[in-house]
N, C-alpha and C. Protein backbone atom coordinates (compact mmCIF):
# COMPACT_ATOMS: atom_id res chain seq x y z
N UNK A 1 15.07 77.93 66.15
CA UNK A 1 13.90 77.06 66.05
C UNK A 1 14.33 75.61 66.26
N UNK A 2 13.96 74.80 67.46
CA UNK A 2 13.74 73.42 67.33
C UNK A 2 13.65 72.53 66.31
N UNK A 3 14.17 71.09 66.22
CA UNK A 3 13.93 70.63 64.75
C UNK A 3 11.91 70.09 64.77
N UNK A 4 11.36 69.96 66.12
CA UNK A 4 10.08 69.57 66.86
C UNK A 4 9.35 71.32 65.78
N UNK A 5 9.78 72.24 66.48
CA UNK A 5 9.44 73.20 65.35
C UNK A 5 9.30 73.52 64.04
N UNK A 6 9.94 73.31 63.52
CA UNK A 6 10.78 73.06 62.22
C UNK A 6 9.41 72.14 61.42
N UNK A 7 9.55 70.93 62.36
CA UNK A 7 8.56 70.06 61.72
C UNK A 7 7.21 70.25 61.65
N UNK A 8 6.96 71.42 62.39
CA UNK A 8 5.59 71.61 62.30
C UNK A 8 5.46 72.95 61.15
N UNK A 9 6.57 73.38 61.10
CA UNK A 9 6.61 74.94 60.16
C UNK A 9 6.38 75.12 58.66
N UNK A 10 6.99 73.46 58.53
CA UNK A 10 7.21 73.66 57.19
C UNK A 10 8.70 74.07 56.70
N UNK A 11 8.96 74.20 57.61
CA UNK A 11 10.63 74.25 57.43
C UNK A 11 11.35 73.30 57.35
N UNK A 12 12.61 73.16 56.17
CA UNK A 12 13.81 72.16 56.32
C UNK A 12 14.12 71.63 57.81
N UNK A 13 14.34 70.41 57.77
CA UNK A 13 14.72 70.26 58.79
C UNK A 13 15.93 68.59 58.24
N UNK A 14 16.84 68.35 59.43
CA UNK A 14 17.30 66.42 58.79
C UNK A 14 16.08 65.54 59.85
N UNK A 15 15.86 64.69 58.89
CA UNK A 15 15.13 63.76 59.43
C UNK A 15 15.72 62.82 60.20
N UNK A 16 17.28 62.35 60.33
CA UNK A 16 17.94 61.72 60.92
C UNK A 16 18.23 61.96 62.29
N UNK A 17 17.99 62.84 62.56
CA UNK A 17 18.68 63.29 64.30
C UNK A 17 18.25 61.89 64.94
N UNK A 18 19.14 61.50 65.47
CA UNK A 18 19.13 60.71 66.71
C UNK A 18 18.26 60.72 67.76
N UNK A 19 18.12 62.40 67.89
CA UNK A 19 16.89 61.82 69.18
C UNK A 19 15.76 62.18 68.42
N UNK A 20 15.62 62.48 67.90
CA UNK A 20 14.07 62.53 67.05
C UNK A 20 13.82 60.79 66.57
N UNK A 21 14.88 60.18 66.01
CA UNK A 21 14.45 58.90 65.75
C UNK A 21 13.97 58.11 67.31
N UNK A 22 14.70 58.19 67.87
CA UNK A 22 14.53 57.41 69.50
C UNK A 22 12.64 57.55 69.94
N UNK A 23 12.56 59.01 69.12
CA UNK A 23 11.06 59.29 70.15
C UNK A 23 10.15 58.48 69.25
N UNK A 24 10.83 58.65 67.74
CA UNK A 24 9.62 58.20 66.68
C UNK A 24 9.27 56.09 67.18
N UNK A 25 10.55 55.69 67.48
CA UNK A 25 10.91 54.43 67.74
C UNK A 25 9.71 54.11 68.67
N UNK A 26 9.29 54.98 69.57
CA UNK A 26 8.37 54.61 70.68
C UNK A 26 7.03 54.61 70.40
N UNK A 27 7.10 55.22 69.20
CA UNK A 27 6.06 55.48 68.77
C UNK A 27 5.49 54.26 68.03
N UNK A 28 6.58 54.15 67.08
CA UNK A 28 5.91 52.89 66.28
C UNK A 28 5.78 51.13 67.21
N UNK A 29 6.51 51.42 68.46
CA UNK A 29 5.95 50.16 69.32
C UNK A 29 4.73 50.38 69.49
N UNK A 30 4.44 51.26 69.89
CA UNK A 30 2.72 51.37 70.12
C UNK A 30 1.85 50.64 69.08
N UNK A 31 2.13 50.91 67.64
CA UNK A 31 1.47 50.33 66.16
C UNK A 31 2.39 49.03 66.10
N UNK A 32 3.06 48.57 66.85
CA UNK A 32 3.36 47.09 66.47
C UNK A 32 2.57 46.54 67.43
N UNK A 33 2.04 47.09 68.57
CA UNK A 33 1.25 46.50 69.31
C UNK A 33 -0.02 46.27 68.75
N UNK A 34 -0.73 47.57 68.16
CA UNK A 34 -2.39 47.18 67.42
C UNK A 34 -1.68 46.70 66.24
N UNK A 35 -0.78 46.44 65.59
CA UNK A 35 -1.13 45.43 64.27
C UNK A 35 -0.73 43.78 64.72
N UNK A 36 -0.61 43.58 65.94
CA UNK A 36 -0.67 42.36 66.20
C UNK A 36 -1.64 41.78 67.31
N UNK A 37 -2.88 42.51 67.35
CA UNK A 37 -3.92 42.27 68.20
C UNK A 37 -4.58 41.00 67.46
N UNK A 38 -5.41 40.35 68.14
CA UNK A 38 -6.37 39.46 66.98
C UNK A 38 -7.24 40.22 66.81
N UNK A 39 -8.38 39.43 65.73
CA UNK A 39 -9.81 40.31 65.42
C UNK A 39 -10.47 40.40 66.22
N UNK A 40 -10.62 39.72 67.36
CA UNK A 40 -11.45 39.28 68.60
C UNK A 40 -11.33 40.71 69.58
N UNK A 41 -10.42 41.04 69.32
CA UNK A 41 -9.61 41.97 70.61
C UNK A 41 -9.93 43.68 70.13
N UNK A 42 -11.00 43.76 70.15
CA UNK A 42 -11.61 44.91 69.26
C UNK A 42 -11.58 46.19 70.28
N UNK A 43 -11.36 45.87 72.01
CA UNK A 43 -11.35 46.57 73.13
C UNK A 43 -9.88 47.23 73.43
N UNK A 44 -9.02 46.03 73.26
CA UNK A 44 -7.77 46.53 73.32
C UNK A 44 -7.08 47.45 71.85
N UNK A 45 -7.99 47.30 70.94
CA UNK A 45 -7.51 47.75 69.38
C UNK A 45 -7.70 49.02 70.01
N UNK A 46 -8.57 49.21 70.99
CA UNK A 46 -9.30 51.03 70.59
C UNK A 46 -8.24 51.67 72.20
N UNK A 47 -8.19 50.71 72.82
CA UNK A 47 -7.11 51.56 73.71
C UNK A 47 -5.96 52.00 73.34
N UNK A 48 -5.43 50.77 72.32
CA UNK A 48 -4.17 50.46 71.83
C UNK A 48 -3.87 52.69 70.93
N UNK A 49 -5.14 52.26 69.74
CA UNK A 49 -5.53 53.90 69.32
C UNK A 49 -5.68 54.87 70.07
N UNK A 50 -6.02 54.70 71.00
CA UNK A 50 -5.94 56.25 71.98
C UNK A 50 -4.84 56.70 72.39
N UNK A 51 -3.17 55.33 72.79
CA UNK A 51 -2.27 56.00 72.98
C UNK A 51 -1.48 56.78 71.66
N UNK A 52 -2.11 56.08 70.56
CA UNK A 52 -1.25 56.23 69.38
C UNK A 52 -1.53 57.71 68.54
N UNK A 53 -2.82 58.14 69.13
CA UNK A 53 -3.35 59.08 68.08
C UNK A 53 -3.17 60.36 68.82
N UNK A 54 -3.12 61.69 68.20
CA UNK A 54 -3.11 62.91 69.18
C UNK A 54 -4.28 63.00 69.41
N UNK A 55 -5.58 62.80 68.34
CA UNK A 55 -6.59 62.95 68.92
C UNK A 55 -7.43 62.05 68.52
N UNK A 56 -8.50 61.33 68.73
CA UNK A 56 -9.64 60.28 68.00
C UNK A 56 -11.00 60.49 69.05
N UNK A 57 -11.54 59.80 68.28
CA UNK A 57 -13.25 60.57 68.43
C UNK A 57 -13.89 59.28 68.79
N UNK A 58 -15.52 58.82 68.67
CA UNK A 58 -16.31 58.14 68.96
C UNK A 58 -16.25 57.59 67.94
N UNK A 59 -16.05 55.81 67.94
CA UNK A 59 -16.75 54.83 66.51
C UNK A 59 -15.77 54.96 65.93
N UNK A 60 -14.68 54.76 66.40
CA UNK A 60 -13.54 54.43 64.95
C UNK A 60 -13.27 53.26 64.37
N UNK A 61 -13.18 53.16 63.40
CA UNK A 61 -12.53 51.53 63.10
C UNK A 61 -11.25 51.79 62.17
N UNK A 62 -10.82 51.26 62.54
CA UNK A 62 -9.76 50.93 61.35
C UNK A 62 -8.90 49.47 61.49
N UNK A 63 -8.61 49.05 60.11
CA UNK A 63 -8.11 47.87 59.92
C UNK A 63 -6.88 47.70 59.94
N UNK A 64 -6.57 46.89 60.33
CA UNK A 64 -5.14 46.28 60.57
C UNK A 64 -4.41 45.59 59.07
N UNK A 65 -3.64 45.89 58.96
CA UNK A 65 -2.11 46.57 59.31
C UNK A 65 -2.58 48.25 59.16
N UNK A 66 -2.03 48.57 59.89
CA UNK A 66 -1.47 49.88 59.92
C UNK A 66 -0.56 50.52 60.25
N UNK A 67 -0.08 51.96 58.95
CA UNK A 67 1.02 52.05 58.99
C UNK A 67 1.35 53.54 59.23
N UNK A 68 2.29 53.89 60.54
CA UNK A 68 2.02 55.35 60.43
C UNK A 68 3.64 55.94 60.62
N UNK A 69 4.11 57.14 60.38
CA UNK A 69 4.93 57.63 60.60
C UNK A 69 5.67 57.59 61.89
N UNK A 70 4.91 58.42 62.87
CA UNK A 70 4.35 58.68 64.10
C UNK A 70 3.22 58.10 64.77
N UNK A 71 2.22 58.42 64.58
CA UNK A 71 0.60 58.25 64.95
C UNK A 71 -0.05 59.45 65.68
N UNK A 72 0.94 60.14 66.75
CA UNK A 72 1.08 61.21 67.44
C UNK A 72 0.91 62.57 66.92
N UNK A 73 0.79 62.26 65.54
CA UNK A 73 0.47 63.94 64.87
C UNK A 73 -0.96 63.95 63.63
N UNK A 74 -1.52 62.46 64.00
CA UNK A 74 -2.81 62.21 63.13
C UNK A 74 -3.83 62.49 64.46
N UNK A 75 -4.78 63.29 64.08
CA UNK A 75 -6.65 63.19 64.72
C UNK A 75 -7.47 62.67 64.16
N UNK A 76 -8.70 62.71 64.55
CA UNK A 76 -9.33 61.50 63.75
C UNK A 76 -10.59 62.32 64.32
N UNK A 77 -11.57 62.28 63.63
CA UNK A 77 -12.94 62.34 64.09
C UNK A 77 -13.79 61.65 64.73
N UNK A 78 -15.14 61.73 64.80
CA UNK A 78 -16.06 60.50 64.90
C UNK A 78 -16.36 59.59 63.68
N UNK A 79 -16.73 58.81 64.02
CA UNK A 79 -17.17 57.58 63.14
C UNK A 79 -16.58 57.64 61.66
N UNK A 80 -14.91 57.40 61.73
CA UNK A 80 -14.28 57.44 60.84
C UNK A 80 -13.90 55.70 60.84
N UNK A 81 -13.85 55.42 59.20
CA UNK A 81 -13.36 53.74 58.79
C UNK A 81 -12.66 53.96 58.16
N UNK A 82 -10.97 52.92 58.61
CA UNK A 82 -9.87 52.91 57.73
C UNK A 82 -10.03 51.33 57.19
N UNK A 83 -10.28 51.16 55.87
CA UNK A 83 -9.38 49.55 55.90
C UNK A 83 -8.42 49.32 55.61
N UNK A 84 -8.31 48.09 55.43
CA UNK A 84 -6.80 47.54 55.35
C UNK A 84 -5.38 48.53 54.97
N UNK A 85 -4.48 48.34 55.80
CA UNK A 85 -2.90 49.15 54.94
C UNK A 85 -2.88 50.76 54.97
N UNK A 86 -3.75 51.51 55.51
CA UNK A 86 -3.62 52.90 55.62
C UNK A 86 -2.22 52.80 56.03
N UNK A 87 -1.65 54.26 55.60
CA UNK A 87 -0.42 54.70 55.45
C UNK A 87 -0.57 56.01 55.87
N UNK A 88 -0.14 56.18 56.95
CA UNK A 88 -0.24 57.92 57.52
C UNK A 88 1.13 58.20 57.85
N UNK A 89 1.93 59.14 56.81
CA UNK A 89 3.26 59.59 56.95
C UNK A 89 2.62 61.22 57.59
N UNK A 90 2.77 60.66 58.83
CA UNK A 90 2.24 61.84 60.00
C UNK A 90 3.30 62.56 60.60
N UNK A 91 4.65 63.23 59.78
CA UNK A 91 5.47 63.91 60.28
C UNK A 91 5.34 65.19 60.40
N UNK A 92 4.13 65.74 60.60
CA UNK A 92 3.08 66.98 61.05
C UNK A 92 2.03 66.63 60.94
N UNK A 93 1.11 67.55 61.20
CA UNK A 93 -0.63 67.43 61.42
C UNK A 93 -1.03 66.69 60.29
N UNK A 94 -2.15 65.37 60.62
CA UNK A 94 -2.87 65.12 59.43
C UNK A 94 -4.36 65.19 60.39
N UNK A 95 -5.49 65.91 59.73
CA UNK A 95 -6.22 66.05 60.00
C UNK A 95 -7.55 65.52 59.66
N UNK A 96 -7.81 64.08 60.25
CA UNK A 96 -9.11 63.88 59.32
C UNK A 96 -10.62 63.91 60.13
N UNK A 97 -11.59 64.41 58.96
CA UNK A 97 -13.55 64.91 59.92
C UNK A 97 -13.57 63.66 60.54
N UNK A 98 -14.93 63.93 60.93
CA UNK A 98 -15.98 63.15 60.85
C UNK A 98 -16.50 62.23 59.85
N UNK A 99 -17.09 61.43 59.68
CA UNK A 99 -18.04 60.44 59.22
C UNK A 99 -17.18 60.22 57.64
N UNK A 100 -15.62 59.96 57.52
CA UNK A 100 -14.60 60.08 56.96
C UNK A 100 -14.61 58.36 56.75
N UNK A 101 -14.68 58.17 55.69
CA UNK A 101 -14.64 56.71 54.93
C UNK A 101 -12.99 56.86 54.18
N UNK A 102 -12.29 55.75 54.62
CA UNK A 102 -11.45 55.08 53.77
C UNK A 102 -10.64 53.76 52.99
N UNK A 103 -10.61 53.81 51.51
CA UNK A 103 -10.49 52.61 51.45
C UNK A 103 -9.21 51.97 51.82
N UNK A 104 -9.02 50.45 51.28
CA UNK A 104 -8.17 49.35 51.34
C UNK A 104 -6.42 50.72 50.84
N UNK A 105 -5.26 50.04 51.40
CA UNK A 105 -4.24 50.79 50.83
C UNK A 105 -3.60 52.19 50.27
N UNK A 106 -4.64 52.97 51.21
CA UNK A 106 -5.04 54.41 50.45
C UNK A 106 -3.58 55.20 51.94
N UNK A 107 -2.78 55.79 51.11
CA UNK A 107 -1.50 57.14 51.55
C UNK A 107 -1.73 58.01 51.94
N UNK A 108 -2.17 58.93 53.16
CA UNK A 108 -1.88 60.12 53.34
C UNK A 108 -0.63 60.59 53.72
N UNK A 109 -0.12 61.22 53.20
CA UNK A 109 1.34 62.06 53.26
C UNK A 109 1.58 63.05 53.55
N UNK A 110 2.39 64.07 54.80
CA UNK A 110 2.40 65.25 55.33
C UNK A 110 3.81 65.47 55.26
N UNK A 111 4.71 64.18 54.79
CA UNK A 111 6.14 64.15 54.60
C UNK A 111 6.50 64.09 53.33
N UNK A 112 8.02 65.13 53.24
CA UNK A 112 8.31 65.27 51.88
C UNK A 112 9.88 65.54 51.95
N UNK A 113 10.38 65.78 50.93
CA UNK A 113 11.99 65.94 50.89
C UNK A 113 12.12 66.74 49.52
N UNK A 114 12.69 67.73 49.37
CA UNK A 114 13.21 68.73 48.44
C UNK A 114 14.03 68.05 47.34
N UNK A 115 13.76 68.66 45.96
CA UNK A 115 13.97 67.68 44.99
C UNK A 115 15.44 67.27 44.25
N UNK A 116 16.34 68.39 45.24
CA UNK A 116 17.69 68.67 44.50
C UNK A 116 18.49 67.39 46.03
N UNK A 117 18.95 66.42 44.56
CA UNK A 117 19.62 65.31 45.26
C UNK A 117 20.84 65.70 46.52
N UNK A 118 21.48 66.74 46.30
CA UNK A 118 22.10 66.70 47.66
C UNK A 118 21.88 67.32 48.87
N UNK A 119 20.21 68.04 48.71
CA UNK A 119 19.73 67.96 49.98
C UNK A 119 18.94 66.91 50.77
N UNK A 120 18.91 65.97 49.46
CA UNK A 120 18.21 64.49 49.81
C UNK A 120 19.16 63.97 50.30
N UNK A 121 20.29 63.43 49.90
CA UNK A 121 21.57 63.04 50.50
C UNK A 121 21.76 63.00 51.84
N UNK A 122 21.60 64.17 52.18
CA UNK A 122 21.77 64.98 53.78
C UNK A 122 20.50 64.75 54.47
N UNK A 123 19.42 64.06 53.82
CA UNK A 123 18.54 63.72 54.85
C UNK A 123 17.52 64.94 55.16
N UNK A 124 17.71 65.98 54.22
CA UNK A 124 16.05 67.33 54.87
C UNK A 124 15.22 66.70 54.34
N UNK A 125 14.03 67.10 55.05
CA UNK A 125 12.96 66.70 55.01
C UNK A 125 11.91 68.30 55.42
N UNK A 126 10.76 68.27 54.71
CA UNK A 126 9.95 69.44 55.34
C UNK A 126 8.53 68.48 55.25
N UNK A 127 7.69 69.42 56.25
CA UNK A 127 5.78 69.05 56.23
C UNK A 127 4.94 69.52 55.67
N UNK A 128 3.83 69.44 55.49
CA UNK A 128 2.73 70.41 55.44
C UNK A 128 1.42 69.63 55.49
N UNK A 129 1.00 70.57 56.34
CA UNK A 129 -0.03 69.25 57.48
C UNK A 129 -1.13 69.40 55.95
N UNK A 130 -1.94 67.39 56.63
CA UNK A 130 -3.09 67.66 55.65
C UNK A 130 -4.55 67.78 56.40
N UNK A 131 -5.63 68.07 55.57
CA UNK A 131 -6.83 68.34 55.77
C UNK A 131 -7.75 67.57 55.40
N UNK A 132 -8.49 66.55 55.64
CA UNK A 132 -9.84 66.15 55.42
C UNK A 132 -11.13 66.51 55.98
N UNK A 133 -11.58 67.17 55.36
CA UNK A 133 -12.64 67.10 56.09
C UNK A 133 -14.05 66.17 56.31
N UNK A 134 -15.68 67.04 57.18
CA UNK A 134 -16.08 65.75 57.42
C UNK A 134 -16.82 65.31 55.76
N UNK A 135 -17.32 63.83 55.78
CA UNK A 135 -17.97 63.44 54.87
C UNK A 135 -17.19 62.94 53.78
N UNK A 136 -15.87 62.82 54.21
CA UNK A 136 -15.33 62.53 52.60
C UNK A 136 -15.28 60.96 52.22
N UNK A 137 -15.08 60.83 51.51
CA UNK A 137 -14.94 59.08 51.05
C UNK A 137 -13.31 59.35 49.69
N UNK A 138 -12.56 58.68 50.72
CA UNK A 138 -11.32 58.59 50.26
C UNK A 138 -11.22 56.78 49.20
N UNK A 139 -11.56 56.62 48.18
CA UNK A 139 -11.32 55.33 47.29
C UNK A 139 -10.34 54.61 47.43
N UNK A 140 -10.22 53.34 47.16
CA UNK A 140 -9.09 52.63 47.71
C UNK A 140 -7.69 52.68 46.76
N UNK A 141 -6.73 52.78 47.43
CA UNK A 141 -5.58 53.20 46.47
C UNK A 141 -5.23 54.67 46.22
N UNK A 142 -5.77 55.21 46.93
CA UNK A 142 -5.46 56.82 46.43
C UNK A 142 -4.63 57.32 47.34
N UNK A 143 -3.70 58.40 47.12
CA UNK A 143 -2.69 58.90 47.84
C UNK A 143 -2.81 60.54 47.67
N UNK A 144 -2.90 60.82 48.78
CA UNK A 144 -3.00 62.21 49.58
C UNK A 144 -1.70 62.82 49.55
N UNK A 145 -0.95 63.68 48.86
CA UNK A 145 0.49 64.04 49.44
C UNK A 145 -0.18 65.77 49.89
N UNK A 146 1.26 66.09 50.62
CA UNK A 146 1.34 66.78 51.57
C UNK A 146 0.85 68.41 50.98
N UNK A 147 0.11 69.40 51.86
CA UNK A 147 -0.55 70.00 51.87
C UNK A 147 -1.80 70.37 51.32
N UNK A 148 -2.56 69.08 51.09
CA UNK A 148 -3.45 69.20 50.89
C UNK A 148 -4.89 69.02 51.48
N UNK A 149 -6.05 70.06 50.99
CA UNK A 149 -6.96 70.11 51.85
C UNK A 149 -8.15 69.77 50.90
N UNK A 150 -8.90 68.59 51.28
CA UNK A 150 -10.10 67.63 50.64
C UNK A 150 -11.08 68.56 50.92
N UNK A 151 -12.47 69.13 50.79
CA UNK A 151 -13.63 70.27 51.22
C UNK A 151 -14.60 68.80 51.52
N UNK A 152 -15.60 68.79 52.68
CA UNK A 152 -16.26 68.27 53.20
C UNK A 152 -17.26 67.10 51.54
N UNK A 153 -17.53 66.10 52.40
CA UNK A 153 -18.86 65.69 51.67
C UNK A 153 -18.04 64.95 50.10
N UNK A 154 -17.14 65.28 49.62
CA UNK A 154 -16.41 65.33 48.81
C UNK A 154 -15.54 63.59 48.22
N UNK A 155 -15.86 62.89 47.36
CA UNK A 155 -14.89 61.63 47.07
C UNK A 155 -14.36 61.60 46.37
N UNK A 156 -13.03 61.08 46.19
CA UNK A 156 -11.92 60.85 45.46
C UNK A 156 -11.71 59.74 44.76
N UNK A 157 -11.88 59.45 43.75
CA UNK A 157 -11.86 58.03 43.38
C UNK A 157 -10.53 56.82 43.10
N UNK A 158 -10.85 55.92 43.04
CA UNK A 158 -9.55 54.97 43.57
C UNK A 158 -8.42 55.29 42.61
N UNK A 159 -7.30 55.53 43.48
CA UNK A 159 -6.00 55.41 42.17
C UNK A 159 -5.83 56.54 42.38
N UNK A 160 -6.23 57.76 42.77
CA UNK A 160 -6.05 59.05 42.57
C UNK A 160 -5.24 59.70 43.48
N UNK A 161 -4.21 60.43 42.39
CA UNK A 161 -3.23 61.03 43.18
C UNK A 161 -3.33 62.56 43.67
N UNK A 162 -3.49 62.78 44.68
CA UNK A 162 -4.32 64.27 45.17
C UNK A 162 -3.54 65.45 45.36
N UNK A 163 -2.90 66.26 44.53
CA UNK A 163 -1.54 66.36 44.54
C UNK A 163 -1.93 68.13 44.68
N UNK A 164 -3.10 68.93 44.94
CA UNK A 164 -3.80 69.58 45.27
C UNK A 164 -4.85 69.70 45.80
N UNK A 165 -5.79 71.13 46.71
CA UNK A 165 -6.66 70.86 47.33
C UNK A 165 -8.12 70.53 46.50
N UNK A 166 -9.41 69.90 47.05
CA UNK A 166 -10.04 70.02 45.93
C UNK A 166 -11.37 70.12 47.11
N UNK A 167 -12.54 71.39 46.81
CA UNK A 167 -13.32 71.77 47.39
C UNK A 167 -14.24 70.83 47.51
N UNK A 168 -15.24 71.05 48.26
CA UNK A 168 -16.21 70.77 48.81
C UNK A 168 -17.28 69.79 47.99
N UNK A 169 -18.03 69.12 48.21
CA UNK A 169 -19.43 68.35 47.31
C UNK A 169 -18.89 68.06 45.97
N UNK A 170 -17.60 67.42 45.65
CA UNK A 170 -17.54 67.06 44.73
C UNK A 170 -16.99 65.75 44.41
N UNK A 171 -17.08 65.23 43.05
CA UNK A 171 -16.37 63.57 42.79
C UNK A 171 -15.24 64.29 41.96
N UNK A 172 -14.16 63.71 42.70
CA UNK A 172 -12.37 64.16 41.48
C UNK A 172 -12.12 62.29 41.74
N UNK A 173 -11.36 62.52 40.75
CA UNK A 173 -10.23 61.25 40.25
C UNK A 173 -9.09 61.53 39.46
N UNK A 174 -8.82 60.55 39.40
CA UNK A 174 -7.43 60.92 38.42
C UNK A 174 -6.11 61.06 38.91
N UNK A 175 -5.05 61.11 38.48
CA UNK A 175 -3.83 61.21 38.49
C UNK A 175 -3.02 62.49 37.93
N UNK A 176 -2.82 63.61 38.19
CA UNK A 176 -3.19 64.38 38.90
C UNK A 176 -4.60 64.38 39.17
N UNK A 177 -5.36 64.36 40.33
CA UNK A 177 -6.90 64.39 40.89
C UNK A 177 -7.12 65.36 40.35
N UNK A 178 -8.36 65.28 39.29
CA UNK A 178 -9.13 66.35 38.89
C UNK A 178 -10.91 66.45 39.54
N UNK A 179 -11.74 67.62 39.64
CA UNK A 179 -12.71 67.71 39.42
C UNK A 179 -13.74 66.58 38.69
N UNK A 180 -14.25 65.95 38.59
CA UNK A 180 -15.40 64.81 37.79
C UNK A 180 -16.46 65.98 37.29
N UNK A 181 -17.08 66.06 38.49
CA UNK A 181 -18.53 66.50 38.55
C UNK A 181 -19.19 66.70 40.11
N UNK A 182 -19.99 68.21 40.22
CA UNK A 182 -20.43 68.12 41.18
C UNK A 182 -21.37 66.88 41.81
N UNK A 183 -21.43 66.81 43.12
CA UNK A 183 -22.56 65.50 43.86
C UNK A 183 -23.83 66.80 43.52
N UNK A 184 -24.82 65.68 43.30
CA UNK A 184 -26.10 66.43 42.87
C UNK A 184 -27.56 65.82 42.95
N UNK A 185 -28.56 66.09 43.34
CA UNK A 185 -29.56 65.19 43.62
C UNK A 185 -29.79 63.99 42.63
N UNK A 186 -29.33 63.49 41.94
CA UNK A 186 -29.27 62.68 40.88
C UNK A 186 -28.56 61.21 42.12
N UNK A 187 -27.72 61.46 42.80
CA UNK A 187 -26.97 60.52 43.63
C UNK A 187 -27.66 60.27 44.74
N UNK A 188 -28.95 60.70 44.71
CA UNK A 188 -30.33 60.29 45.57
C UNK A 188 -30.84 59.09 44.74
N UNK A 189 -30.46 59.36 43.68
CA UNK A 189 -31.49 58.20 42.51
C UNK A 189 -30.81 57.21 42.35
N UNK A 190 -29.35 57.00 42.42
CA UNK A 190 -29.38 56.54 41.62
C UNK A 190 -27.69 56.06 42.33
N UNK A 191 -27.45 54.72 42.51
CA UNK A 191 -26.36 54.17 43.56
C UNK A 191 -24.86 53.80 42.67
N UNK A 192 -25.18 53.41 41.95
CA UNK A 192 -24.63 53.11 40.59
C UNK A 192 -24.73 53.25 39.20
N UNK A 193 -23.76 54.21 38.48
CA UNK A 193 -24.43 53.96 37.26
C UNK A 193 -25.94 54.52 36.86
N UNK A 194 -26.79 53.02 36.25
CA UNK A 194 -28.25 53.06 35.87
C UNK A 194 -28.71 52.50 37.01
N UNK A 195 -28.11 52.26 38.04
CA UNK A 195 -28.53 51.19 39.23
C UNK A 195 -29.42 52.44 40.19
N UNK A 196 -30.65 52.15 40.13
CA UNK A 196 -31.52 52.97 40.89
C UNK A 196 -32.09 53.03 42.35
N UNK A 197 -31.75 53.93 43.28
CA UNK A 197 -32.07 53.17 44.36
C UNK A 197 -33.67 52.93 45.23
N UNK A 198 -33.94 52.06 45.39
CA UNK A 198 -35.13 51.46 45.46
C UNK A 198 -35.78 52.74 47.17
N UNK A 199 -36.99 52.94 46.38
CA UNK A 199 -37.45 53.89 47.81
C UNK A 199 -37.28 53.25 48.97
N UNK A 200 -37.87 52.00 49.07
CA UNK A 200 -37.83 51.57 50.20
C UNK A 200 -36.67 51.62 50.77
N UNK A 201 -35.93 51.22 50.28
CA UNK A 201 -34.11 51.15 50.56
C UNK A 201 -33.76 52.15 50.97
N UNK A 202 -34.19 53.64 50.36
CA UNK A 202 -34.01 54.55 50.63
C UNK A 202 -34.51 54.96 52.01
N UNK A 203 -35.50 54.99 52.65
CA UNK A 203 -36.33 54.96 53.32
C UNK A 203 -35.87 54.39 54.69
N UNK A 204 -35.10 53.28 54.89
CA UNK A 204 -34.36 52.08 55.51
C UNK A 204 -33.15 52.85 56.16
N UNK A 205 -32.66 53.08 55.19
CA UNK A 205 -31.45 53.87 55.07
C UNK A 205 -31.23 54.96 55.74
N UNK A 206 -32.40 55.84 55.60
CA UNK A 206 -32.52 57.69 56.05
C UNK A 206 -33.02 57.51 57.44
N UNK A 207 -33.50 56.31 57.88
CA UNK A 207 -34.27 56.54 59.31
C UNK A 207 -33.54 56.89 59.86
């Protein structure tokens, strides 16, 4: 098996090889190029992303700085928002939906290293691709580590370390990310809190 294999398997592999670094090197010129675009240059940001990404969709934004492993092993959906400082340790698949909100400084991680110090020493490293799916709202500060799969519609709240998968239509937080509470017609009513949302607004909103 290839160490290119390897990295996609889930298998040990050293992260040091020489020519694996050379390819990653080319990679991250590409992301020194979009994190030094101006704000103005919103045309070249999205070309700049098309060489960088394996796959990206319609309506992306994301904010500058950005920081990726690779870039070459992240997809992206439609009308997905990164802000500021995303961190995509994309040393296998990271997979994120559609209509995928994320905040300021928030980690996804597909890279990892085995916990007994002298295989750290030696540089193994293994993957395990991650999953977002569409609808999620990732909070700012939260960190995604590796193999985990978010279920559609679903938010995570800030700070939260996601250190398992967590299904579908729901609010988790926490450190280990737990469960909150299902989303429930109540989050039609109600935006914040006691903060209620005004029909009209509503109305505005749904057209």
């Amino acid at each position: 098996m290839s160490i290119k294999e390897k990295m996609k398997s889930g298998k040990l592999y050293l992260c040091n090889d020489e020519a694996l670094g050379k390819e990653q090197t080319q990679c991250l010129e590409v992301l020194y190029d979009f994190n030094h675009t101006r704000p103005s240059e919103r045309e070249k940001r999205k070309e700049i992303l098309h060489k960088l990404f394996a796959e990206i969709g319609n309506n992306v934004y994301i904010e500058p700085p950005l920081h990726a492993n690779w870039g070459r092993h992240t997809h992206l959906g439609n009308d997905v928002y990164a802000n500021f400082n995303l961190t995509l340790v994309d040393d296998t698949d990271i997979y994120i939906g559609n209509n995928v909100l994320i905040g300021p400084n928030v980690t996804i991680d597909a890279g990892t290293h085995p916990i007994h110090p002298e295989l750290r020493r030696k540089a193994a490293q293994y993957n395990l691709p991650v999953i977002i799916e569409d609808n999620v709202w990732i909070g700012a500060g939260a960190i995604i580590l590796p193999g985990v799969r978010i279920g559609e519609n679903t938010v995570i709240g800030a700070g939260s370390v996601v250190t398992k998968d967590i299904p579908p239509n729901v609010v988790a937080i926490g450190s280990p990310c737990r469960i909150l509470r299902k989303i429930n017609e109540n989050d039609m009513k109600y935006y914040h809190k006691d903060r209620k949302i005004n029909e009209e607004d509503l109305l505005t909103i749904l057209k």
